[in-house]
Protein backbone atom coordinates (compact mmCIF):
# COMPACT_ATOMS: atom_id res chain seq x y z
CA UNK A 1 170.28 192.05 253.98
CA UNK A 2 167.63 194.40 252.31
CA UNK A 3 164.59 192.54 251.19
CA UNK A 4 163.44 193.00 247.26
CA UNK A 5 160.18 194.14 246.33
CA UNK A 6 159.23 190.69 244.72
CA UNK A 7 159.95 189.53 248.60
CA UNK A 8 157.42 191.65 249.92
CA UNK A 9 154.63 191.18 247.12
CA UNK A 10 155.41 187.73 247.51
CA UNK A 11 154.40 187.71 251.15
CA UNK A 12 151.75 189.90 250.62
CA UNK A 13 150.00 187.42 248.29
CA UNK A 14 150.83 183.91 250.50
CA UNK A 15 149.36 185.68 253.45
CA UNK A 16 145.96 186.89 251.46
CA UNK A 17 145.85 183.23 250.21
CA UNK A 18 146.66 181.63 253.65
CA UNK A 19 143.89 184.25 254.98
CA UNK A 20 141.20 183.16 252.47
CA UNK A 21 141.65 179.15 252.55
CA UNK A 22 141.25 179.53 255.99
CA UNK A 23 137.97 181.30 256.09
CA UNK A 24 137.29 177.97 253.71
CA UNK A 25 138.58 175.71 255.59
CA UNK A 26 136.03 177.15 258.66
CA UNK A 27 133.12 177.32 256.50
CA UNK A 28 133.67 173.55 255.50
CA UNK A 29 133.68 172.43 259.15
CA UNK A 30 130.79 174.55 260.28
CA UNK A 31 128.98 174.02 256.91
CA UNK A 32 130.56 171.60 255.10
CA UNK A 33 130.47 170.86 251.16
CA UNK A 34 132.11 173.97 250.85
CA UNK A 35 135.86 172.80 249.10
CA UNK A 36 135.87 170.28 246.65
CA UNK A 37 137.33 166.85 248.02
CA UNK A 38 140.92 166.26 246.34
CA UNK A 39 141.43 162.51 247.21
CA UNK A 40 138.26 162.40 249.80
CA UNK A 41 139.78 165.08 251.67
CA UNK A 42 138.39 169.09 251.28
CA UNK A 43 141.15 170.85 248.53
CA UNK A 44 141.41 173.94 251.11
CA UNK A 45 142.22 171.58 254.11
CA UNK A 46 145.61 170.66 251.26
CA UNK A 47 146.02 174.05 250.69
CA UNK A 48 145.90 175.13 253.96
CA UNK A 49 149.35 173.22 254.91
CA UNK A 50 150.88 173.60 251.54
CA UNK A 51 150.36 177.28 251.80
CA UNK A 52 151.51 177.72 255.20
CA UNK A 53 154.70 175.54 254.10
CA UNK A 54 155.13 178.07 251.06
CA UNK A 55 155.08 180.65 253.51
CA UNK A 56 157.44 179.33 255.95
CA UNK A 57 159.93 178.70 253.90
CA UNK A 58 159.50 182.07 252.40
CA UNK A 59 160.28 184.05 255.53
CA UNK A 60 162.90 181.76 256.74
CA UNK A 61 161.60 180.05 259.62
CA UNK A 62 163.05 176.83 258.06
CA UNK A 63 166.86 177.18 255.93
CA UNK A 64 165.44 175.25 253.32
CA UNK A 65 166.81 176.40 250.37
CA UNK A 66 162.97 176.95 249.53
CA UNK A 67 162.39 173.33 249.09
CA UNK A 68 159.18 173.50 251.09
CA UNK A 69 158.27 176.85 249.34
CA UNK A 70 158.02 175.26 245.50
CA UNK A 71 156.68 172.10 246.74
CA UNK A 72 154.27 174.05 248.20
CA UNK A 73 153.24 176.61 245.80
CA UNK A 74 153.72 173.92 242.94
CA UNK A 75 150.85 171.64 244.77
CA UNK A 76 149.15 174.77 245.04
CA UNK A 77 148.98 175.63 241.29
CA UNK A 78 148.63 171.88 240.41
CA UNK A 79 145.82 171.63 242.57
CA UNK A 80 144.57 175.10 241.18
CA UNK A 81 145.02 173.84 237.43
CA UNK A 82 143.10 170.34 238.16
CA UNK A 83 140.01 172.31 239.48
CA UNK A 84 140.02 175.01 236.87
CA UNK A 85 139.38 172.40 234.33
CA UNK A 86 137.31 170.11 236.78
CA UNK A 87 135.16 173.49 237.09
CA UNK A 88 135.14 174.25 232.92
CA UNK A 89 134.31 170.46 232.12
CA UNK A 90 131.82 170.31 235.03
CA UNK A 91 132.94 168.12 237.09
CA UNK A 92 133.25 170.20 240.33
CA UNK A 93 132.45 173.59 241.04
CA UNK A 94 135.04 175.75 243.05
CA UNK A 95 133.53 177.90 245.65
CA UNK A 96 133.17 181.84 244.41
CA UNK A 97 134.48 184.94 245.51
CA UNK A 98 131.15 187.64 245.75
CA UNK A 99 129.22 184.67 243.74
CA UNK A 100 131.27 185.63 240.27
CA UNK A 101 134.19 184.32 240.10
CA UNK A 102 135.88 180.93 240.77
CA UNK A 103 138.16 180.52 243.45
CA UNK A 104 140.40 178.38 241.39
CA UNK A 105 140.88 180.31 238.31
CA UNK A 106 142.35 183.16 240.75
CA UNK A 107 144.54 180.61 242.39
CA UNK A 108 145.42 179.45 239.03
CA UNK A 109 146.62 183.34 238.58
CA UNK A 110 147.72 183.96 242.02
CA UNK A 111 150.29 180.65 242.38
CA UNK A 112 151.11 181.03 238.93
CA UNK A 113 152.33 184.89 239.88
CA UNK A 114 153.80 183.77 243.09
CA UNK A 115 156.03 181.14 241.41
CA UNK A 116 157.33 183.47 238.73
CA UNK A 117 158.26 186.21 241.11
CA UNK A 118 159.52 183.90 243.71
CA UNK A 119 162.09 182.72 240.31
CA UNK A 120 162.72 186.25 239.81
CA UNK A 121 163.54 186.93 243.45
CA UNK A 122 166.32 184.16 243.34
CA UNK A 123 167.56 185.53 239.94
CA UNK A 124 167.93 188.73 241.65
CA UNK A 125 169.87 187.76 244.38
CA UNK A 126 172.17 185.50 242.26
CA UNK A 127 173.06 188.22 239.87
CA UNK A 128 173.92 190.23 243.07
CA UNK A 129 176.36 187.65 244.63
């Protein structure tokens, strides 16, 4: 079966946000203080498995019925919407990409994307069937 252009953007996104909280995820253990803590632990160790489970699901490795990819990307943007206000109130501050812009107001953008494609992607392919 042909794969949709929402299926490829899709990817393309999970695997530059897989890519960058990994980079995190190093800096925190070599440097630490890096990620804010969600619950004690660092948010981009979370996002690390709930992105890869997003992106599992997404290419198929697991017949989930992409259970594991809204849980995942839904985490994702929760976790993304608690630190954008944490960061505008003050009460953390999300790492920056080139020292400008918040992390989390991109993942607030990117997961909020992701999600809305992903529901146009299954829209798609029901109208097809």
């Amino acid at each position: 079966m042909k794969k949709s252009n929402d299926y490829f953007v899709i990817l393309g996104l999970l695997v530059i946000a897989l890519a960058i909280v990994v980079i995190l995820s190093i800096i925190e253990i070599l440097v630490r203080s890096t990620c804010p803590p969600v619950f004690g632990i660092p948010a981009c160790y979370i996002l690390t498995v709930l992105i890869s489970a997003a992106l599992i699901s997404h290419v198929g490795i697991i017949e989930d019925r992409n259970i594991l990819f809204f849980l995942g990307t839904s985490l994702t943007l929760g976790v993304a919407v608690f630190a954008t206000f944490s960061q505008v109130w003050g009460f953390l501050e999300c790492p920056e990409l080139f020292a400008l812009i918040p992390m989390c107001y991109l993942s607030l953008i990117l997961f909020s994307s992701v999600i809305i494609l992903k529901l146009r992607e299954l829209r798609a392919k029901q109208s097809r069937t």
